[in-house]
Protein backbone atom coordinates (compact mmCIF):
# COMPACT_ATOMS: atom_id res chain seq x y z
CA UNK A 1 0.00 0.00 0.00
CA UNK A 2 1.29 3.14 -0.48
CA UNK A 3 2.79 5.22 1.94
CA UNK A 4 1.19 9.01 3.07
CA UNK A 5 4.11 10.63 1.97
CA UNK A 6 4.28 9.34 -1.37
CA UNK A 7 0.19 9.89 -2.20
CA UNK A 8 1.05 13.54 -0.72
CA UNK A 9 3.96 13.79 -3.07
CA UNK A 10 2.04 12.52 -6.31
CA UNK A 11 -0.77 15.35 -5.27
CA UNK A 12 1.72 17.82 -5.11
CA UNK A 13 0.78 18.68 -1.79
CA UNK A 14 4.57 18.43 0.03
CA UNK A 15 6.52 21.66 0.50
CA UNK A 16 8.75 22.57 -2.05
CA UNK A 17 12.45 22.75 -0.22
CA UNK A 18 14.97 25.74 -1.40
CA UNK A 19 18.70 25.58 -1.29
CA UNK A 20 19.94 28.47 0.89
CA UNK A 21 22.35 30.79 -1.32
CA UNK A 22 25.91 31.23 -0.13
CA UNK A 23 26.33 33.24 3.12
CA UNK A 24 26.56 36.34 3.08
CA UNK A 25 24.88 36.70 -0.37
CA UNK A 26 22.08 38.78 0.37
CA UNK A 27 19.71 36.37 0.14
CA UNK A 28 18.58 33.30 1.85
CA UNK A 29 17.28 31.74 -0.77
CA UNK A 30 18.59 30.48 -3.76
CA UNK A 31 16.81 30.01 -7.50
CA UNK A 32 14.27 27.32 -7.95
CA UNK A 33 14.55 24.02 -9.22
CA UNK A 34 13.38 23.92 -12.84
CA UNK A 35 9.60 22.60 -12.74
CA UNK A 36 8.80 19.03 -13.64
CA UNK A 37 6.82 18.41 -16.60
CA UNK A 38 5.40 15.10 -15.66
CA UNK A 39 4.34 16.19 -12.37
CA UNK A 40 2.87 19.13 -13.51
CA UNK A 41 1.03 17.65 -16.30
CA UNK A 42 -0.58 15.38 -13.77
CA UNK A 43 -1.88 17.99 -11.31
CA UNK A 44 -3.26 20.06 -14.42
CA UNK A 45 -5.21 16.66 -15.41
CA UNK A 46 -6.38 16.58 -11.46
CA UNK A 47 -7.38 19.97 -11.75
CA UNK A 48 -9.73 19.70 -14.57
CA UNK A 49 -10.85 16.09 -13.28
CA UNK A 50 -11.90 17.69 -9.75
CA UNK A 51 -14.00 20.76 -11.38
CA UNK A 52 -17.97 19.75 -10.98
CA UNK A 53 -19.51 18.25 -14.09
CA UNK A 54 -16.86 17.40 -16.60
CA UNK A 55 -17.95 20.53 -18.65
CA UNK A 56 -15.80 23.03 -16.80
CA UNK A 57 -12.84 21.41 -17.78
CA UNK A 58 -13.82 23.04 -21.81
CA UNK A 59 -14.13 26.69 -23.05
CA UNK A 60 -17.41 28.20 -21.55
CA UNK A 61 -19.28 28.65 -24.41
CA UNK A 62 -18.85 24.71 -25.44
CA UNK A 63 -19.98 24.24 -22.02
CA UNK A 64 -22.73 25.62 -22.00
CA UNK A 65 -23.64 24.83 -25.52
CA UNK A 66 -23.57 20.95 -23.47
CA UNK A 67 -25.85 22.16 -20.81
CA UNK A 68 -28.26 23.85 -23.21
CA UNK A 69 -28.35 20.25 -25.23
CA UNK A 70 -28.98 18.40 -21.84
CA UNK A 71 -31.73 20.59 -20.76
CA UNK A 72 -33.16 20.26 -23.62
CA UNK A 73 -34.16 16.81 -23.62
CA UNK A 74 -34.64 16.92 -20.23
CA UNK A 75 -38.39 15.59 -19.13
CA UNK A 76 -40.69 16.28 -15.81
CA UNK A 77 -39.58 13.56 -14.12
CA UNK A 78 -35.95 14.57 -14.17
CA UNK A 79 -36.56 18.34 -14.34
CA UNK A 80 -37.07 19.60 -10.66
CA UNK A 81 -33.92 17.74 -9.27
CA UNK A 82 -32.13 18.79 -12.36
CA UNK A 83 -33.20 22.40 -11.29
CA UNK A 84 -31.96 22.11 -7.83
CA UNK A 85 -28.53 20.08 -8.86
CA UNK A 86 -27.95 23.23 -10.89
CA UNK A 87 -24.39 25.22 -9.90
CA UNK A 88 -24.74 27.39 -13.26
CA UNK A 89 -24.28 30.79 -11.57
CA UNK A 90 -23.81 32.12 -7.94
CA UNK A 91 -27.23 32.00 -7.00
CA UNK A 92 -26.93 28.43 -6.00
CA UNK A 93 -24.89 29.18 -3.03
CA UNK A 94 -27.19 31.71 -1.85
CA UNK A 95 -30.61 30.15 -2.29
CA UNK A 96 -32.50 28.28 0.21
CA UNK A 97 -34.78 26.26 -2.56
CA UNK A 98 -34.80 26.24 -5.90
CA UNK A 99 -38.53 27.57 -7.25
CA UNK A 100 -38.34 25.68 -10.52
CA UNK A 101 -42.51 25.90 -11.44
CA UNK A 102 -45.26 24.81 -10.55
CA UNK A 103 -48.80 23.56 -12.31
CA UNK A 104 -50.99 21.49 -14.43
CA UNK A 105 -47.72 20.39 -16.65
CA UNK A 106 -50.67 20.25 -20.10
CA UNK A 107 -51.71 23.87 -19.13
CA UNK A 108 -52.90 26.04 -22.10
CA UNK A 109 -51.69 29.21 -19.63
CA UNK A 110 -48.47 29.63 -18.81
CA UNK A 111 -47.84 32.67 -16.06
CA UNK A 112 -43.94 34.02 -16.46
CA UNK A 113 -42.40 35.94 -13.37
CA UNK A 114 -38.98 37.42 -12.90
CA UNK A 115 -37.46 35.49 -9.90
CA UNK A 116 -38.85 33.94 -6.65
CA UNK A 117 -38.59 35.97 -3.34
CA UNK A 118 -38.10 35.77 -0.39
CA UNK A 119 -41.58 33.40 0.77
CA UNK A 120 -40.99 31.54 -3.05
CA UNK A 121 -37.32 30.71 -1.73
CA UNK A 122 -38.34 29.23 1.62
CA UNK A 123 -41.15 27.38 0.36
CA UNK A 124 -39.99 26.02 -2.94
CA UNK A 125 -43.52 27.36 -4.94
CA UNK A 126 -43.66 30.58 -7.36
CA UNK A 127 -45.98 33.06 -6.21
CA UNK A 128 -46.92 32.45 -2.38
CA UNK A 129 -47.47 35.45 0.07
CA UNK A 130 -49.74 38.18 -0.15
CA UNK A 131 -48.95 38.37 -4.02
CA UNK A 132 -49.56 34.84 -4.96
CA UNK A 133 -53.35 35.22 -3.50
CA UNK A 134 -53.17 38.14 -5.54
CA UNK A 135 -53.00 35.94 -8.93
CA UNK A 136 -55.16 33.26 -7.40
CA UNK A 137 -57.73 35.58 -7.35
CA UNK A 138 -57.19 37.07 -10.22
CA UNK A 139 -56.90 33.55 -11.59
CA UNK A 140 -60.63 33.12 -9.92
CA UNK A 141 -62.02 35.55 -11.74
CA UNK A 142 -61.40 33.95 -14.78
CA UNK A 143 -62.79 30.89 -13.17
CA UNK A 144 -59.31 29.27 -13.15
CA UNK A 145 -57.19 28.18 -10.29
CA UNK A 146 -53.53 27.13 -9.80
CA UNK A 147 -52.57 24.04 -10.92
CA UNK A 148 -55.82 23.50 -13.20
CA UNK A 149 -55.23 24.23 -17.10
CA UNK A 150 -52.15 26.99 -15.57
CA UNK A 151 -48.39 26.73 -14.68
CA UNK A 152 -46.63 29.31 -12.90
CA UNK A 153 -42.63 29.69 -13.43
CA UNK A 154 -40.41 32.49 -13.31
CA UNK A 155 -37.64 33.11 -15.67
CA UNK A 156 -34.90 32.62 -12.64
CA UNK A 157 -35.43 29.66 -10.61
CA UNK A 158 -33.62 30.94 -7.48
CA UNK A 159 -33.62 33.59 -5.51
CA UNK A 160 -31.38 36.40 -6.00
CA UNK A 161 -30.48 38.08 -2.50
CA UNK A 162 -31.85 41.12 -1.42
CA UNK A 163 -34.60 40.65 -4.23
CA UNK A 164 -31.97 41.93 -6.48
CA UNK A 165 -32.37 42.58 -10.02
CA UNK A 166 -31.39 39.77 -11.91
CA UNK A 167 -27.70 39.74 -13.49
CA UNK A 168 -27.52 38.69 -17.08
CA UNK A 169 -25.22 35.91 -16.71
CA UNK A 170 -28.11 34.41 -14.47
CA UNK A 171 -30.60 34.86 -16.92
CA UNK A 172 -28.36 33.01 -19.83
CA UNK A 173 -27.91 30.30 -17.52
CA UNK A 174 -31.59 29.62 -16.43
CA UNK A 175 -33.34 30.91 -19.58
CA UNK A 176 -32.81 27.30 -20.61
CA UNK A 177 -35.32 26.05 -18.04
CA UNK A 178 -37.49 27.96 -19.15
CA UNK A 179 -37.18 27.33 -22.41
CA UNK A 180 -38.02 23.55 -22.48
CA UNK A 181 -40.67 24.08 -19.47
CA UNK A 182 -42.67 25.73 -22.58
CA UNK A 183 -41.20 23.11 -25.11
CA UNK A 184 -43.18 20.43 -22.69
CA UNK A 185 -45.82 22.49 -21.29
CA UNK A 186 -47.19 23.85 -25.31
CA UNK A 187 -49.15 26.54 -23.75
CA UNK A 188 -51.45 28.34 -25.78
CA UNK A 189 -50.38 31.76 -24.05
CA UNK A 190 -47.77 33.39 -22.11
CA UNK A 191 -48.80 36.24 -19.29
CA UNK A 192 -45.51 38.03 -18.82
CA UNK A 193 -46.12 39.22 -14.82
CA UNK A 194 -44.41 42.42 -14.75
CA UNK A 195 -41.77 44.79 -16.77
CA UNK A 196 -39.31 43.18 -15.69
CA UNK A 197 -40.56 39.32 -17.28
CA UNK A 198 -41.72 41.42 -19.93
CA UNK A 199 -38.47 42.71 -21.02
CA UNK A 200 -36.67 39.77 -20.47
CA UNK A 201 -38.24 37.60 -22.76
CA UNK A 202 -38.65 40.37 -25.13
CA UNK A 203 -35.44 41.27 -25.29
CA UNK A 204 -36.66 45.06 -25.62
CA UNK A 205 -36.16 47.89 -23.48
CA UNK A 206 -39.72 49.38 -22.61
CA UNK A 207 -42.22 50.69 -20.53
CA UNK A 208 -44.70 47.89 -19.53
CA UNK A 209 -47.77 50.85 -20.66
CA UNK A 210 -46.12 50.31 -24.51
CA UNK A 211 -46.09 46.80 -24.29
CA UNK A 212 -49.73 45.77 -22.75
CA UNK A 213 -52.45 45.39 -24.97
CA UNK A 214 -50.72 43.81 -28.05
CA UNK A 215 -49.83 40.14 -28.78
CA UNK A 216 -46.09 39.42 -28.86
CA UNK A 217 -44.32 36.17 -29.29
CA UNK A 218 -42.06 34.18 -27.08
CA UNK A 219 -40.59 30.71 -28.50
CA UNK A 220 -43.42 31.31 -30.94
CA UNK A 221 -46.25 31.00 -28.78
CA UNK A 222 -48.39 33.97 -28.41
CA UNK A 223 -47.77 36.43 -25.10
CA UNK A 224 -49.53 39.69 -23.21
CA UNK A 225 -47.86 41.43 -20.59
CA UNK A 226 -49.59 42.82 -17.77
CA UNK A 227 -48.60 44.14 -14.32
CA UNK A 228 -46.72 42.04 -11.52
CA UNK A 229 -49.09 41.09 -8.39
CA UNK A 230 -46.53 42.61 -5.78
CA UNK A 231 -46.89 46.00 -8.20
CA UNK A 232 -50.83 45.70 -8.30
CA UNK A 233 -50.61 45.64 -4.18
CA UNK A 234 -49.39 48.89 -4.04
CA UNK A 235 -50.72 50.27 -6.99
CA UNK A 236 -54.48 49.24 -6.24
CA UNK A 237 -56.10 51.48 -9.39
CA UNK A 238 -53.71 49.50 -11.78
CA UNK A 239 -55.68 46.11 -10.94
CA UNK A 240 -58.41 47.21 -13.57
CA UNK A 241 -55.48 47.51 -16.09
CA UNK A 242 -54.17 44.11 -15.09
CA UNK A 243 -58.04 42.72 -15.22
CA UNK A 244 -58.03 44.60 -19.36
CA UNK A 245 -54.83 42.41 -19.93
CA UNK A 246 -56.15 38.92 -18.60
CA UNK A 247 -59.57 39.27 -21.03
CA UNK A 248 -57.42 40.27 -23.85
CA UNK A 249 -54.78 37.34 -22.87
CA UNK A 250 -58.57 34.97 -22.90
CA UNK A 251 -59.12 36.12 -26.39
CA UNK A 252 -55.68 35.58 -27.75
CA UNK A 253 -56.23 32.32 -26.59
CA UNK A 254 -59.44 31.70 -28.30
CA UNK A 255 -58.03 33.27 -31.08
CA UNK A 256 -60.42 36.11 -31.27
CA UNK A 257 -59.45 38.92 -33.84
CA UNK A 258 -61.70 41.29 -32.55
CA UNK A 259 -60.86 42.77 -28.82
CA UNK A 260 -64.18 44.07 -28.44
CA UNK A 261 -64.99 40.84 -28.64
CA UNK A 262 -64.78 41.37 -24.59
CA UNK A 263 -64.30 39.06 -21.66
CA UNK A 264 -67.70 37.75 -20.79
């Protein structure tokens, strides 16, 4: 068996020794030994062996042109652990619980958030706390409910801290979640919740007043933006707006070309 030196040795993980210099030279220590290529070659291999995921050993963008491959065959049994097994950006090490969706998983509405909070992190769900009742009742005025004909997600499936704004290098990395959550789910319509959603998906820079009331596109399935819940409960006049966007979100469904077709 080998001895604890030796395995310490092969690691590289002994002190490197120095020659003293002759006295009186100025110096204690003298130049370093030349390095050795073999041993050297074999801690680089370790190093790229011990990095998570084999992936991180290649050039980022092959990496995550991998990742974006996986995800996208991934299926519902194998998506939530997937989720929380994710280390694609820092957030990881600051959530509690990943918030990876939740719903009817055949739902013809699909409801799009920016990022769970602070309730959404310690529970594991999108859209608990005073907002979430928010869009359940909103969703019961439609006579709809969570988890019947609707999934909920957010574009970010952890929790930034502090409620942060999302960075862009944690949207590129979770935008593939989302991505085949709608390749599975086929909803007939996206509700953007908020600016924020909104101009994410988008990819525009806008007011959320120019983009309500018209029909946009997202993966090619048809989307209306409307207000965020947490917005609507301090911005109580603004719920009529938000109840405007949810009839005209019905219609796109149905396919109406007329708005004033109405939500009855």
């Amino acid at each position: 068996m080998p001895k604890r030196d030796d395995i310490l040795t092969e690691l590289g993980l002994v002190p490197t020794w120095r020659l003293r210099g002759p006295a009186g030279a100025g110096t204690t220590d003298g130049p370093e030994p030349a390095a050795r290529p073999d041993r050297d070659a074999r801690s680089a291999e370790r190093s790229n062996a011990a990095r998570p995921h084999a992936e991180a050993a290649v050039p980022d963008e092959e990496a995550d042109s991998r990742r974006a491959q996986r995800i996208a065959t991934l299926e519902w049994r194998d998506f939530a652990a997937d989720v929380d097994a994710c280390t694609a950006c820092g957030l990881a090490r600051s959530r509690k619980k990943s918030v990876p969706g939740v719903g009817d998983v055949r739902a013809e509405w699909l409801f799009v958030g920016e990022a769970p909070g602070s309730e959404e992190d310690a529970k594991g769900e999108p859209f608990v706390g005073q907002a979430g009742r928010l869009l359940d009742s909103m969703l019961a005025a439609l006579a709809m409910k969570r988890g019947e004909n609707v999934y909920i997600a957010n574009v970010l499936k952890c929790r930034p801290p502090g409620n942060r704004a999302p960075e862009p290098v944690e949207i590129d990395a979770c935008r593939h979640y989302l991505d085949r959550q709608i390749a599975l789910i086929r909803p007939k319509v996206i509700v953007a919740l908020g600016k924020s959603a909104a101009t994410t998906l988008l990819g525009v820079d806008a007011t959320i007043a120019s983009l309500r009331g018209r029909v946009h596109r997202y993966r090619d399935v048809p989307l209306v933006v409307t207000y965020h819940p947490a917005y609507l409960l301090r911005n109580l006049p603004d719920k009529a707006k938000a109840w405007e966007d949810l009839l005209f979100a019905r219609r796109t469904l149905k396919g109406a070309a007329d708005p004033a077709a109405g939500g009855a």
